[in-house]
N, C-alpha and C. Protein backbone atom coordinates (compact mmCIF):
# COMPACT_ATOMS: atom_id res chain seq x y z
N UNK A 1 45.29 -41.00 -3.03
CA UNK A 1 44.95 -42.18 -3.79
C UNK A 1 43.45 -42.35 -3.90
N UNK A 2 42.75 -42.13 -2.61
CA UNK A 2 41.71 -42.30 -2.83
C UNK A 2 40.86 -41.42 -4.04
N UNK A 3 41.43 -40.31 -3.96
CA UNK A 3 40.98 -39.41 -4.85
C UNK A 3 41.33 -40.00 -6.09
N UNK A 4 42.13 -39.83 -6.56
CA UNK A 4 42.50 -40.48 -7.97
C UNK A 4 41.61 -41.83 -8.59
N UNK A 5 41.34 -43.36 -7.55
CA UNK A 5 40.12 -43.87 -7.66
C UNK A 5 39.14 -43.39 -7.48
N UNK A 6 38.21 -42.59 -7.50
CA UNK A 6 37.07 -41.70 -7.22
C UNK A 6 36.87 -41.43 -8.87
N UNK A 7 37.83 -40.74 -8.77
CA UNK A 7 37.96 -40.14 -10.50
C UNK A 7 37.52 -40.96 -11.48
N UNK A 8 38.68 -41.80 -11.21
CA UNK A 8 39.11 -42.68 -12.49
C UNK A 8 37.63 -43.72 -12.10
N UNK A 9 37.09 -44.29 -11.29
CA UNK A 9 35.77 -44.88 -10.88
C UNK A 9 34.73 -44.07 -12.05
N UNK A 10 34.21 -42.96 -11.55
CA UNK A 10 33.62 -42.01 -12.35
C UNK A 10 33.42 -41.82 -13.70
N UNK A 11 34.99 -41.71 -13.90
CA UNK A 11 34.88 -41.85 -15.56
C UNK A 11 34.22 -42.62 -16.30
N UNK A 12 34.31 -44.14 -15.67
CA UNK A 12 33.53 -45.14 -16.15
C UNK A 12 31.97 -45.24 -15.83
N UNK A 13 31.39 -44.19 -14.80
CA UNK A 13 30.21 -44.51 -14.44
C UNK A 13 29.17 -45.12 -15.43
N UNK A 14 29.25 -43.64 -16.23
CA UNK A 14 28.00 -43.15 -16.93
C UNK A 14 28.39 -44.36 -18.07
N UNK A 15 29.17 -44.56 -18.66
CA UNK A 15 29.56 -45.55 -19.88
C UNK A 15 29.86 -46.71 -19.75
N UNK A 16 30.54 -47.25 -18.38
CA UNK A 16 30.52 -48.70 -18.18
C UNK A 16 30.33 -49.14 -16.50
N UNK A 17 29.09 -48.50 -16.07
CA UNK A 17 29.05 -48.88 -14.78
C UNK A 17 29.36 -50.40 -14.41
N UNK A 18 28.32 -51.11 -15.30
CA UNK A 18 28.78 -52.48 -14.56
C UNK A 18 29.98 -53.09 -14.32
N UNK A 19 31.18 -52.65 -14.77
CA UNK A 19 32.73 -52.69 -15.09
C UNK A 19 33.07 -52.45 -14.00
N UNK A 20 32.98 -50.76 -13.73
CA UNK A 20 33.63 -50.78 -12.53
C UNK A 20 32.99 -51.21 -11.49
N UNK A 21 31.80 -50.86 -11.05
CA UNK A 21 31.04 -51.55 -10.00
C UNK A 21 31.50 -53.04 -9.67
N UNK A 22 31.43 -54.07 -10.56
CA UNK A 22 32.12 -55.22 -10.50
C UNK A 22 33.26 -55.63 -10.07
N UNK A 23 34.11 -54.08 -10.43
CA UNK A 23 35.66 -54.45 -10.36
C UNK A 23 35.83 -54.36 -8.93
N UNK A 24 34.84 -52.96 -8.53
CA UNK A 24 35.12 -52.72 -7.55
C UNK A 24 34.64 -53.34 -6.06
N UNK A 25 33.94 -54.30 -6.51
CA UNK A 25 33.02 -55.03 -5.67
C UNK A 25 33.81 -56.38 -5.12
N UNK A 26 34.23 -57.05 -6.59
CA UNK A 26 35.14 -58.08 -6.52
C UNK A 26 37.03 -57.77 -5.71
N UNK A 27 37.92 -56.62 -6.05
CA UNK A 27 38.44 -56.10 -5.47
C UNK A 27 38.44 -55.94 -3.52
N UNK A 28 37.60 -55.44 -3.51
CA UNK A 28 36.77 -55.10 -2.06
C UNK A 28 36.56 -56.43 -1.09
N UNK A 29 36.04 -57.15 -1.94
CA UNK A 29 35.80 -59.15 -1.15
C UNK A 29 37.42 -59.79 -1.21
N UNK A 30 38.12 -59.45 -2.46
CA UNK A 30 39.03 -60.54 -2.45
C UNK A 30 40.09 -59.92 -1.57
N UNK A 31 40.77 -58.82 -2.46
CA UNK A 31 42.33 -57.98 -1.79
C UNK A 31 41.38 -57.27 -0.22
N UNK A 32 40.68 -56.64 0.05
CA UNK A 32 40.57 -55.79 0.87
C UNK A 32 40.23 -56.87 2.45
N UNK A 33 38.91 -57.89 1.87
CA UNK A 33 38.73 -58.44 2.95
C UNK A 33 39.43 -59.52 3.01
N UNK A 34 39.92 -60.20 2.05
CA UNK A 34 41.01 -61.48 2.14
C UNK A 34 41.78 -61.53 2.82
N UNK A 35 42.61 -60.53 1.84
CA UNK A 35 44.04 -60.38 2.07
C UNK A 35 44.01 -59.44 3.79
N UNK A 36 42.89 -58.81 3.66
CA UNK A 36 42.92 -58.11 5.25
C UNK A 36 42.91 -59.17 6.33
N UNK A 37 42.13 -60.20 6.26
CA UNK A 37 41.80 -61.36 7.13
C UNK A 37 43.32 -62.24 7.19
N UNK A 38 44.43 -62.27 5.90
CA UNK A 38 45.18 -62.76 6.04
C UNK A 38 46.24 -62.37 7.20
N UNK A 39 46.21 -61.00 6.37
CA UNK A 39 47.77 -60.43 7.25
C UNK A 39 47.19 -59.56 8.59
N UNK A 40 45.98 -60.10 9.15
CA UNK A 40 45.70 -59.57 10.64
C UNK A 40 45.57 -60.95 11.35
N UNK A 41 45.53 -61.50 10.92
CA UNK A 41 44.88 -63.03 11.85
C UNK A 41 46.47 -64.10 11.75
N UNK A 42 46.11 -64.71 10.47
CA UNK A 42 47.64 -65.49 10.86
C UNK A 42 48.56 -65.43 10.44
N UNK A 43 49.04 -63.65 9.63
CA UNK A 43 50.27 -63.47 9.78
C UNK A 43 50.32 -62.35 10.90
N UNK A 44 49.59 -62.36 11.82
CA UNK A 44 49.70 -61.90 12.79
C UNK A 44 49.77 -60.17 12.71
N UNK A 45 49.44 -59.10 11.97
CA UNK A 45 49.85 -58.14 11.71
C UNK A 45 48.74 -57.02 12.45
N UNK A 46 47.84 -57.38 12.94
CA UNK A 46 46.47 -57.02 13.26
C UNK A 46 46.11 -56.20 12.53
N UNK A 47 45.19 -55.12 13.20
CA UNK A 47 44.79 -53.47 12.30
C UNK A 47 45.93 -53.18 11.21
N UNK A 48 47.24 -53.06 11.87
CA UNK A 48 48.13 -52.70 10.81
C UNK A 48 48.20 -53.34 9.09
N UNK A 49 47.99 -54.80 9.65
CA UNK A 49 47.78 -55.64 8.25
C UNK A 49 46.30 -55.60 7.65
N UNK A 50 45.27 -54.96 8.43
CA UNK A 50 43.88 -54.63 7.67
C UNK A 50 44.02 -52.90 7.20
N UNK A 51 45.23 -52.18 7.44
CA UNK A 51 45.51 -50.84 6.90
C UNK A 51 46.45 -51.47 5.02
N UNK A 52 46.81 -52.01 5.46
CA UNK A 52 47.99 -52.77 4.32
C UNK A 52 47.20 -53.17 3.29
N UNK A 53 46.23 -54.22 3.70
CA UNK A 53 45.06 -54.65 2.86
C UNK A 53 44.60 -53.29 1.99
N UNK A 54 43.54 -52.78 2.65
CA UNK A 54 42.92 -51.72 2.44
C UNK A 54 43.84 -51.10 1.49
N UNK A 55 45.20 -50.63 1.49
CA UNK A 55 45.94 -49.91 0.80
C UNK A 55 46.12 -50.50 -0.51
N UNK A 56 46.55 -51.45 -0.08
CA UNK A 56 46.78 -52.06 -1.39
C UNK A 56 45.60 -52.39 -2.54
N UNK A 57 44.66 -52.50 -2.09
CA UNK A 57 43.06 -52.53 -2.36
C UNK A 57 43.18 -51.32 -3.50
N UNK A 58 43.80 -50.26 -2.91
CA UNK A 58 43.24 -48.76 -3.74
C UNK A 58 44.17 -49.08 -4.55
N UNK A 59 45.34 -49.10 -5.10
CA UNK A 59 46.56 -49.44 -5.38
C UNK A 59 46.30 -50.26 -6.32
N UNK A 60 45.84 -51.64 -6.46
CA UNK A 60 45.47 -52.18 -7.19
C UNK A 60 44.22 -51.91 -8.21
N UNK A 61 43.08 -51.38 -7.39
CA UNK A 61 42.02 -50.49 -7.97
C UNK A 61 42.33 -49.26 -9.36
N UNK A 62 43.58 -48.67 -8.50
CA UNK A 62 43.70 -47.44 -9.24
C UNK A 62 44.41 -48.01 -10.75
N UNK A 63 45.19 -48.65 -10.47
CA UNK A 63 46.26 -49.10 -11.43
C UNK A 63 45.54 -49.58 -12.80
N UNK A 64 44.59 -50.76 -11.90
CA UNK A 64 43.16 -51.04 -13.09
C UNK A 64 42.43 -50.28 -14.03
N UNK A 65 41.95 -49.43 -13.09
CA UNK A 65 41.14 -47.87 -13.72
C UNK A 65 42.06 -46.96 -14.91
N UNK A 66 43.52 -46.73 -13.82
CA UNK A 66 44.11 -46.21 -14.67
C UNK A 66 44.33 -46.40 -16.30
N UNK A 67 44.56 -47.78 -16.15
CA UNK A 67 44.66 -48.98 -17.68
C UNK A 67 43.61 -48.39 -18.25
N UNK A 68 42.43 -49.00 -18.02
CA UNK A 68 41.42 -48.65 -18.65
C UNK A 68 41.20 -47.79 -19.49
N UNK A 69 41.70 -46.32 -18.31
CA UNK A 69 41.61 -45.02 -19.16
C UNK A 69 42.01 -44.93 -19.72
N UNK A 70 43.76 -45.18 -20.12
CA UNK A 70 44.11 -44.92 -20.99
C UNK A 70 44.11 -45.72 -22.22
N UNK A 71 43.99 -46.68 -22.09
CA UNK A 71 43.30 -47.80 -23.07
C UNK A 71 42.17 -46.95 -24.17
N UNK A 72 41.36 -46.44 -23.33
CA UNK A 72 40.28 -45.26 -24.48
C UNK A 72 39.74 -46.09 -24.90
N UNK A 73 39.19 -47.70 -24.80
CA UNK A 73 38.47 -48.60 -25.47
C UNK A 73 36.65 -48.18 -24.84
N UNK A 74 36.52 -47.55 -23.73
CA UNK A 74 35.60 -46.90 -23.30
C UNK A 74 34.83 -45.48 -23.72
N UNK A 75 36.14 -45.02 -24.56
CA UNK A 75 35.21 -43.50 -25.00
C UNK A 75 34.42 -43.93 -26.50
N UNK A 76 34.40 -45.33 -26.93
CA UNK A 76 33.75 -45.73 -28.12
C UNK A 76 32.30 -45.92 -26.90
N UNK A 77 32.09 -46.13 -26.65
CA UNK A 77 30.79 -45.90 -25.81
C UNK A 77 30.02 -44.96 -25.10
N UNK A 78 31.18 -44.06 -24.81
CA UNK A 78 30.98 -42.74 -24.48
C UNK A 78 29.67 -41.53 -25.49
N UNK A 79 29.15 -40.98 -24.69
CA UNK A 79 28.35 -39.67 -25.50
C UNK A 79 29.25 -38.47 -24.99
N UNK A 80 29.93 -38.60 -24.51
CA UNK A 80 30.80 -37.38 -24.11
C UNK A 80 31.47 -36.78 -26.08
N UNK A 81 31.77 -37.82 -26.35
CA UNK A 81 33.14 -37.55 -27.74
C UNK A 81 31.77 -36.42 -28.75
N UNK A 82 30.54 -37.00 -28.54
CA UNK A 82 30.07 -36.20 -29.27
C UNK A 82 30.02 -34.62 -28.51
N UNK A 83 30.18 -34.20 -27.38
CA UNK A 83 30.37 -32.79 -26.80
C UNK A 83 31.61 -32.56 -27.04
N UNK A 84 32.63 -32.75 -27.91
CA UNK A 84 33.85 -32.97 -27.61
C UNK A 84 34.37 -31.90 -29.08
C-alpha cells in the first residue's frame, strides 16, 4: 500500500504539488493522528489502534489519489502529454 501511495503521491508532484501535499498533510493530522488518539486512548485499543489509524490513513490516501488519477483532470496541467 504504501507503495502504491508513493506512486500515485508522485504523479501529482510535479503538476499539482500543493494538492497532494495538502491532502496529505491534512489526512496525516486528522485520520492518522485523530483517529490514532481515538482508538488507543478511549477506545482503549493502544498501539494496535495507532496501527489501525495509520492503516487506514494509507487506505484512505490511496483511494483519493487513486480518483484523482483516474479522473485525468490533472494531465491538462501536465507537460508530460506533450512527451507523450
Amino acid at each position: 500500500q504504501a507503495v502504491a501511495v508513493s506512486f500515485l503521491e508522485n504523479c501529482f508532484t510535479d503538476t499539482q504539488q500543493s494538492y497532494a501535499s495538502y491532502f496529505s498533510l491534512v489526512t496525516m493530522w486528522v485520520v492518522r493522528v485523530g483517529l490514532g488518539y481515538l482508538m488507543a486512548i478511549p477506545m482503549g485499543l493502544g498501539l494496535e489502534g495507532v496501527w489501525i489509524a495509520m492503516c487506514t490513513e494509507w487506505a484512505v490516501k490511496t483511494v483519493a489519489f487513486g480518483l484523482r488519477f483516474r479522473g485525468e483532470k490533472w494531465l491538462a496541467h501536465s507537460d508530460r502529454m506533450d512527451k507523450m
